[in-house]
Protein backbone atom coordinates (compact mmCIF):
# COMPACT_ATOMS: atom_id res chain seq x y z
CA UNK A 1 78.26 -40.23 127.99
CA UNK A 2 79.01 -36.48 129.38
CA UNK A 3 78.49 -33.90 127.29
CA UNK A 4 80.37 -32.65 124.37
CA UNK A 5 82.73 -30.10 124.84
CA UNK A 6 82.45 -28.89 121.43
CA UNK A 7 79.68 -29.17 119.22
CA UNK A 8 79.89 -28.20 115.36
CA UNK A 9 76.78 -28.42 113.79
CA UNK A 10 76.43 -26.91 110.18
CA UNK A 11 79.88 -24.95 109.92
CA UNK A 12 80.44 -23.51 106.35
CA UNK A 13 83.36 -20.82 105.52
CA UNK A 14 83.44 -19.54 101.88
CA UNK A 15 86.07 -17.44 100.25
CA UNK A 16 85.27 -14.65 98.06
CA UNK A 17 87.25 -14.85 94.66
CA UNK A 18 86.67 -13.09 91.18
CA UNK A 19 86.16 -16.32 90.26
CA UNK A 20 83.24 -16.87 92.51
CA UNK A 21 83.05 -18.21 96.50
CA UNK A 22 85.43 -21.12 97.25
CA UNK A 23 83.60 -23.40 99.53
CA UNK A 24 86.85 -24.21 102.13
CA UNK A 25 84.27 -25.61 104.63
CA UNK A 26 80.44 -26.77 103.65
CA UNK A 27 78.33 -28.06 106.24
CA UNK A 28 80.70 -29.95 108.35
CA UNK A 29 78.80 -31.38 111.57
CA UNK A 30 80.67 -33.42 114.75
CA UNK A 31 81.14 -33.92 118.65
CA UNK A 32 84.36 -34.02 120.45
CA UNK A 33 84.05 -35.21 124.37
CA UNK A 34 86.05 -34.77 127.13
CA UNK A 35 89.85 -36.27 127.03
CA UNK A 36 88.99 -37.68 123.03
CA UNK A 37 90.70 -37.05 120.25
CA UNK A 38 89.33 -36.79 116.93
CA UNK A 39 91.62 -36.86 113.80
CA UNK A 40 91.10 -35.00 110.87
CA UNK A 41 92.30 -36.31 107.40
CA UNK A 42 91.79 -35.98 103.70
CA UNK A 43 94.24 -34.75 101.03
CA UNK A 44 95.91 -31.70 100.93
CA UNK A 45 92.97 -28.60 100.02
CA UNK A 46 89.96 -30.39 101.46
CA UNK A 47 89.21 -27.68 103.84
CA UNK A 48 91.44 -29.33 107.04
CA UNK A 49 93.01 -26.15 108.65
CA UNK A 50 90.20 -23.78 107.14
CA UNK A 51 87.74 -26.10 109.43
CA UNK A 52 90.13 -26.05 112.34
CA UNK A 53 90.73 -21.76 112.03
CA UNK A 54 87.02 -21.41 111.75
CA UNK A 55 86.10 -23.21 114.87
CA UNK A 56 88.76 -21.44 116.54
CA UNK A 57 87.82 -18.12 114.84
CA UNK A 58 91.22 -17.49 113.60
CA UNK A 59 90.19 -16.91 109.65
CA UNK A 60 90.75 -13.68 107.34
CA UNK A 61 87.86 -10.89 107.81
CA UNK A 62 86.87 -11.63 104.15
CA UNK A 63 85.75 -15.28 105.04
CA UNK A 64 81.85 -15.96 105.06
CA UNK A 65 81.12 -18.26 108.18
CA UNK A 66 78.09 -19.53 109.17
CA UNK A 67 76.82 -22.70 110.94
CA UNK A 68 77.22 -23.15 114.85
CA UNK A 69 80.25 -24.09 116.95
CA UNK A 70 78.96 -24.18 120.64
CA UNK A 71 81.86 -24.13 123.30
CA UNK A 72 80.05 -24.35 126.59
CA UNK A 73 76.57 -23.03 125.72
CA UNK A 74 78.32 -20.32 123.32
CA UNK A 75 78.05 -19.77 119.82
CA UNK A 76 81.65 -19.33 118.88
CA UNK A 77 80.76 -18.35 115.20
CA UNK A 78 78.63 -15.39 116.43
CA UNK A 79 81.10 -14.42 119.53
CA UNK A 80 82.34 -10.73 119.57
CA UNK A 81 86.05 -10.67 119.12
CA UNK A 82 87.00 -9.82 122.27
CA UNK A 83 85.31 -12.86 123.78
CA UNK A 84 86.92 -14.81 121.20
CA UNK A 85 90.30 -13.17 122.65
CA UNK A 86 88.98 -13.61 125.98
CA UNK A 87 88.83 -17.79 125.71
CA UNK A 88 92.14 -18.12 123.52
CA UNK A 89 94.96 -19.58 125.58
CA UNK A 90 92.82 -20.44 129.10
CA UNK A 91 89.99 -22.42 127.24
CA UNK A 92 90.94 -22.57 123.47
CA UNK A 93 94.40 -23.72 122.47
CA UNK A 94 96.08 -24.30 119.16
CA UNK A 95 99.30 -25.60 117.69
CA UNK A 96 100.51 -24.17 114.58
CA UNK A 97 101.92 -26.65 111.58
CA UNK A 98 104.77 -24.24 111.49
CA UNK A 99 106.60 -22.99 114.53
CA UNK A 100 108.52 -20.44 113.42
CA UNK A 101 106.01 -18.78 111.44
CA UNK A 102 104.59 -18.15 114.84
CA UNK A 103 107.39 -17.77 117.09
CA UNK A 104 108.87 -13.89 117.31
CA UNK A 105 112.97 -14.48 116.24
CA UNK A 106 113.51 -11.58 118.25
CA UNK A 107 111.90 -12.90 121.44
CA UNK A 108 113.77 -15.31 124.26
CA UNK A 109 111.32 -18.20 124.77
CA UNK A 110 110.99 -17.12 128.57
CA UNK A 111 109.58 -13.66 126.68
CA UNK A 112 106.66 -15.94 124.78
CA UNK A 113 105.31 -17.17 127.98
CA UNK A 114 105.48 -14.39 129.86
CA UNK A 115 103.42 -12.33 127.31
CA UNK A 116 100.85 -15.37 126.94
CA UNK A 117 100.27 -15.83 130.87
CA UNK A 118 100.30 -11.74 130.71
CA UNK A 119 98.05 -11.05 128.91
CA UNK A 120 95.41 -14.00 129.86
CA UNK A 121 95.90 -14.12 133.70
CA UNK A 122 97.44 -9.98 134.82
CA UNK A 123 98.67 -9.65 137.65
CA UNK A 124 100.53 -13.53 138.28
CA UNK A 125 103.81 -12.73 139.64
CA UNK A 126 106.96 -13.17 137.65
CA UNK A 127 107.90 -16.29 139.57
CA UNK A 128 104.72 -17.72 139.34
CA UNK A 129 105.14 -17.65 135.93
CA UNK A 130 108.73 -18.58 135.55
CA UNK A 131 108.23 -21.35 137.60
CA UNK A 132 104.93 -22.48 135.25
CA UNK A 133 106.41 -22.00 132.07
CA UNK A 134 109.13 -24.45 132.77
CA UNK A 135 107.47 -27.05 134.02
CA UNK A 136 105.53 -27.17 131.27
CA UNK A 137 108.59 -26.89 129.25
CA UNK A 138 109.94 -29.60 131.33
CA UNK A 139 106.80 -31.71 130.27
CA UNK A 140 107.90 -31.37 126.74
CA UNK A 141 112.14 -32.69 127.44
CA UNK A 142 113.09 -29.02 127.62
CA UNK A 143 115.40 -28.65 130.73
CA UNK A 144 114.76 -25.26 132.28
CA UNK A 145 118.72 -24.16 131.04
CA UNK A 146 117.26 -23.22 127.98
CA UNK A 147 114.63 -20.73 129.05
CA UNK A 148 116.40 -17.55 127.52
CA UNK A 149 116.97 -18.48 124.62
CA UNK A 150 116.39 -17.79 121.30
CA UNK A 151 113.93 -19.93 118.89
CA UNK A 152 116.38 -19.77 116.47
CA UNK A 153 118.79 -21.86 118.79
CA UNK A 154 116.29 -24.94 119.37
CA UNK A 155 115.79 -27.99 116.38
CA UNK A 156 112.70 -28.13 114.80
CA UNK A 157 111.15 -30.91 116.74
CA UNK A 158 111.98 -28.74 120.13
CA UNK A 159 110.47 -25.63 118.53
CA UNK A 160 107.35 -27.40 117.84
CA UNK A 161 107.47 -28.48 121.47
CA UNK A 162 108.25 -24.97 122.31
CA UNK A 163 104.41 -24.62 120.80
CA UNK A 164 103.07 -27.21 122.58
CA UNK A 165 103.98 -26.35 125.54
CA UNK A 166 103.03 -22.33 124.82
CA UNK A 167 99.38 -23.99 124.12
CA UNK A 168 98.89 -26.08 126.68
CA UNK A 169 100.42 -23.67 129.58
CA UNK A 170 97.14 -21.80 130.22
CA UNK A 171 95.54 -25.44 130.47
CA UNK A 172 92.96 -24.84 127.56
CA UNK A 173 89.77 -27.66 127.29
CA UNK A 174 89.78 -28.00 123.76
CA UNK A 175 92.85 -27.70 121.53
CA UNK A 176 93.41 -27.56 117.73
CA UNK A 177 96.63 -29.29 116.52
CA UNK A 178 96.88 -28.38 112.45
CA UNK A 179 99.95 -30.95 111.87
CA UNK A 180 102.30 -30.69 114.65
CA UNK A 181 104.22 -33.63 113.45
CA UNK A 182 104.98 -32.35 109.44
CA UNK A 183 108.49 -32.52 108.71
CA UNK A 184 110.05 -33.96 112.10
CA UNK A 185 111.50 -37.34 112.11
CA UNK A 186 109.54 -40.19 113.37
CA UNK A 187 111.64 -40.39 116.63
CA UNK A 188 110.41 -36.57 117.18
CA UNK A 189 107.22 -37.80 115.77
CA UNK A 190 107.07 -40.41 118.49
CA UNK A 191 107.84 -38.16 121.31
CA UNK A 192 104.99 -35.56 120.37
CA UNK A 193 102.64 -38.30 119.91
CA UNK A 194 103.52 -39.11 123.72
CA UNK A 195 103.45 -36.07 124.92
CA UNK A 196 99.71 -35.32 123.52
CA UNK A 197 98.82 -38.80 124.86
CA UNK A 198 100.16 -37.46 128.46
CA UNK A 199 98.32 -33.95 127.61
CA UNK A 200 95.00 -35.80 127.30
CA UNK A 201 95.51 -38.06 130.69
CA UNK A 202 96.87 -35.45 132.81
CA UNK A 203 94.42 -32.30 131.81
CA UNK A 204 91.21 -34.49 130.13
CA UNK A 205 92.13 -31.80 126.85
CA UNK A 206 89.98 -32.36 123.70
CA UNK A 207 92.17 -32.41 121.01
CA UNK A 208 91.18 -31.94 117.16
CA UNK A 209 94.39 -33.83 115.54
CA UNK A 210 94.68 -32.30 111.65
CA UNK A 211 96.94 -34.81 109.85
CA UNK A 212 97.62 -36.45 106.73
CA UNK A 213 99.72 -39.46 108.59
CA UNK A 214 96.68 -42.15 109.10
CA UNK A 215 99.81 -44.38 110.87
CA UNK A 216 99.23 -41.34 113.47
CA UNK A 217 95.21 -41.50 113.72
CA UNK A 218 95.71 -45.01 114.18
CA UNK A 219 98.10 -44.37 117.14
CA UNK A 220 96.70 -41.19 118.78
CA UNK A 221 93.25 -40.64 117.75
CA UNK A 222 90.09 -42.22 119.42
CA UNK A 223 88.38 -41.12 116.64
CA UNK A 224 88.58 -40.18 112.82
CA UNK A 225 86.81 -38.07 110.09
CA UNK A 226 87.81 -38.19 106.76
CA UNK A 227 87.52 -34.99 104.61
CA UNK A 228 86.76 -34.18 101.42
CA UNK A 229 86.15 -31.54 99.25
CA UNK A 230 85.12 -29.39 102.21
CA UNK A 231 82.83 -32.22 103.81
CA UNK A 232 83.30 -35.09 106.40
CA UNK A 233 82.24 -37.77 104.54
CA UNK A 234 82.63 -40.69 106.85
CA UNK A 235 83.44 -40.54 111.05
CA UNK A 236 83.60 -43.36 113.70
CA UNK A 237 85.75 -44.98 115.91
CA UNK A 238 89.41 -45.36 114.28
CA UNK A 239 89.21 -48.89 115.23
CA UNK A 240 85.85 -49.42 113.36
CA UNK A 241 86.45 -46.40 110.41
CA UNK A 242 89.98 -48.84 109.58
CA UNK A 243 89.08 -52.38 109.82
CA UNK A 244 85.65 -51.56 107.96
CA UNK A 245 85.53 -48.17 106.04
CA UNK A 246 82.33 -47.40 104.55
CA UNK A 247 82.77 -44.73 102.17
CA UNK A 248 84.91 -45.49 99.06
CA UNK A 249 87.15 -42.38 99.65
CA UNK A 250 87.94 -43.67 103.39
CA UNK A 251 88.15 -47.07 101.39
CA UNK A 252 90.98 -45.31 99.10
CA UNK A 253 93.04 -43.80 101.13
CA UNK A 254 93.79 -46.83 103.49
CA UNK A 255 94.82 -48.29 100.34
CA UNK A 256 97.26 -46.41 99.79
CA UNK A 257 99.08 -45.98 102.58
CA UNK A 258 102.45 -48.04 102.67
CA UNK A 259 103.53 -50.08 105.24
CA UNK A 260 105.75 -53.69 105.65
CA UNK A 261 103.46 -55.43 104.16
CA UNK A 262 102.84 -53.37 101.02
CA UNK A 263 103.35 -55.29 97.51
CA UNK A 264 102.27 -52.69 95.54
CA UNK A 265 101.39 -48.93 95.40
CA UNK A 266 97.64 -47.88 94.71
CA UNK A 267 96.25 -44.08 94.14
CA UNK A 268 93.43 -42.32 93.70
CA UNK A 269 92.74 -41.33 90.26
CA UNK A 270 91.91 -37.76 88.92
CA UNK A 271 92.78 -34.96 91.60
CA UNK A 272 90.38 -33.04 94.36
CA UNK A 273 87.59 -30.78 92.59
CA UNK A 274 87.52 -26.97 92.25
CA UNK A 275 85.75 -25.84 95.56
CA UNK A 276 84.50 -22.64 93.21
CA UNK A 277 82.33 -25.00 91.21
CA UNK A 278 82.43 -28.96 92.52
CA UNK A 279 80.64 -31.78 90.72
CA UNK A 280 76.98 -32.14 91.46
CA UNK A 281 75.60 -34.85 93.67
CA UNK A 282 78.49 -36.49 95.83
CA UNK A 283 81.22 -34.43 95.58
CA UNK A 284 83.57 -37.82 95.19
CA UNK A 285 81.48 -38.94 92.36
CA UNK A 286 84.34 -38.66 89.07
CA UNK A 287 86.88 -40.12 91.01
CA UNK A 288 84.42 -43.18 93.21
CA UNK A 289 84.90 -46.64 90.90
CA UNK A 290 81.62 -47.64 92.33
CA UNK A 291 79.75 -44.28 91.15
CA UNK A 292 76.14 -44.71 89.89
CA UNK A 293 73.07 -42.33 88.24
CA UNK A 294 72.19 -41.05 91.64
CA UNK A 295 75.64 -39.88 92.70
CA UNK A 296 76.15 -37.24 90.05
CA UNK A 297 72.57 -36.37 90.56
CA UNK A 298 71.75 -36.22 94.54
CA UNK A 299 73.56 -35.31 97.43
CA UNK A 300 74.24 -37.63 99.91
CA UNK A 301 72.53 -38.08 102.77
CA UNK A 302 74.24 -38.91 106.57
CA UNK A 303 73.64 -42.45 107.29
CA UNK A 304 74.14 -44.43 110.53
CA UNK A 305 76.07 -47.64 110.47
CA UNK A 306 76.50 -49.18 113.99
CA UNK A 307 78.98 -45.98 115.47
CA UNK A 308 79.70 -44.74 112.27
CA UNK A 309 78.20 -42.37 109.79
CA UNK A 310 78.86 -41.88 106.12
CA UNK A 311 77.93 -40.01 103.83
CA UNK A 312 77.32 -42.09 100.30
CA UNK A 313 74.20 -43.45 98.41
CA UNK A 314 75.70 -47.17 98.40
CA UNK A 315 74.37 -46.86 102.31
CA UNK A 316 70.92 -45.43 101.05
CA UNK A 317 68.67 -44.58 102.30
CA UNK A 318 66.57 -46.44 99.59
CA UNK A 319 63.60 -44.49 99.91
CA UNK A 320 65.26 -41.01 98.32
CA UNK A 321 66.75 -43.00 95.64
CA UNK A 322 65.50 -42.22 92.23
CA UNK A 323 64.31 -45.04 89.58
CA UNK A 324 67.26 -46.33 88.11
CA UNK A 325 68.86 -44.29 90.53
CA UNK A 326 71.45 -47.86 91.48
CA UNK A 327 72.23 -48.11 87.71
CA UNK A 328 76.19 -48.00 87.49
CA UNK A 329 77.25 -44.39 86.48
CA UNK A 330 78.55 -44.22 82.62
CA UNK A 331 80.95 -41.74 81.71
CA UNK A 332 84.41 -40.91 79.79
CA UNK A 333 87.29 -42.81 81.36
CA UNK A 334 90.01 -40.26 82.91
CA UNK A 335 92.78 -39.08 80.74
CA UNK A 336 96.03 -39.36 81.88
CA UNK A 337 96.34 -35.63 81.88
CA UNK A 338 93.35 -35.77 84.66
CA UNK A 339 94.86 -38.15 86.77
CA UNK A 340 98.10 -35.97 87.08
């Protein structure tokens, strides 16, 4: 296998609070190769977009970071900003959940790419870019007639194409894409899906896909890692991570999803944990039906199953497992006022 392009080994971003430091991101470690796609997922406030800002760089001055995210031999987390700047756009791309949050409402689209191929390539010629912003728009089913105009004149599905395509028009290696599907139709849906399947065959882009849709990791994504409370607690292969998950949260959330075959609707009881002060031990533990001693005790360790790893003592290993460590973990049942 070639070598990653992106390695995150360690990466932790904390928040500073008068309550205390909010761990967004703790310890997260994984490889994304050439052309793959890894999806991200976990419920809303796991630490999704704060993981894909912070290997991007793109997080508020007061955020603690620490850990390593090597991009070609570089440390990203220790990069000066200006080489941060520097790699933006020609080798680091990323796609915003909400286009018009980034798009200027004074600005014609044709004004967005020329400041982006500006600022990262001086000196191209007008035409030059003209000519490369719309065939990229063109990639994304915008004909060149709307070029000048406004953001405020496109649907949402073509604005978040408009991003797309003002991502991938420097032809970046490695691209972040924090929900570019939320709130579009699944015909839109569809069509993005496609054109981030064409992205990756035409360009070999790594893309990190941050979504809670696992219909779409099933569809797009080579790979998945499933989040919680600021850790990846199981990755794999989707095809593997889906027919066989290994960690009861993984486990969970495939349950319920809905689909055509659905006869009933399952949840996860309780709710996420405070990230200022989480449970001890496994971080899943008051929530996990199959909880026991060691899991409010110890943290988990990685384990390797076949191409997947997991964090969760029903894996082992045996050896770090306290006496009585297996015995089934006793505690008040949850009120309904916890489950809401």
């Amino acid at each position: 296998m070639s070598e990653p392009v992106l390695s995150v080994a360690d990466l932790r971003v904390w928040y500073g609070t008068d309550r205390g430091a909010v761990r967004a991101v703790d310890g997260v470690s994984f490889d994304l190769y050439p052309g793959e796609t890894l999806g991200l997922v976990g419920e809303s406030g796991c630490g999704k977009t704060t993981l894909g800002r912070g290997v991007m760089g793109l997080l508020p001055r007061a955020a603690s970071v620490e850990g390593v995210v090597d991009f070609g031999g570089q440390n990203l987390v220790r990069a000066k900003p200006k080489t941060l700047q520097r790699l933006r756009g020609p080798q680091l791309g990323m796609i915003f959940q909400e286009p018009l949050t980034r798009l200027n409402p004074l600005m014609r689209v044709s004004e967005h790419f020329e400041e982006a191929l500006s600022a990262h390539e001086p000196g191209t010629p007008k035409a030059q870019i003209r000519d490369r912003a719309i065939d990229t728009l063109r990639a994304m089913g915008i004909p060149p007639t709307r070029y000048r105009a406004y953001p405020h004149e496109f649907s949402g599905g073509m604005r978040q194409r408009i991003m797309i395509a003002l991502a991938l028009v420097l032809r970046p290696k490695f691209v972040v894409a924090d929900e570019p599907t939320t709130a579009l139709d699944v015909l839109v849906e569809a069509q993005i899906i496609s054109i981030l399947a064409d992205l990756r065959a035409g360009f070999d882009t790594s893309l990190l896909f941050i979504t809670h849709n696992l219909g779409i990791v099933a569809e797009a994504c080579d790979r998945v890692a499933v989040m919680y409370a600021g850790r990846i607690v199981e990755q794999g292969p989707v095809t593997e991570v889906f027919a066989r998950p290994q960690h009861p949260y993984t486990e969970a959330l495939l349950r319920s999803t809905i689909s055509l075959n659905t006869t009933g609707l399952h949840y996860i009881p309780g709710a996420p944990p405070d990230l200022i002060d989480p449970p001890g031990g496994c971080r899943f533990n008051p929530r996990c039906e199959h909880a026991m001693t060691v899991c409010a005790r110890q943290f988990p360790h990685p384990v390797a199953i076949e191409d997947q790893v997991v964090e969760c003592w029903l894996h082992g290993p045996d050896e770090l497992i306290e006496p009585g460590g297996r015995e089934p973990l006793v505690r008040e049942e949850l009120s309904v006022a916890d489950e809401a």
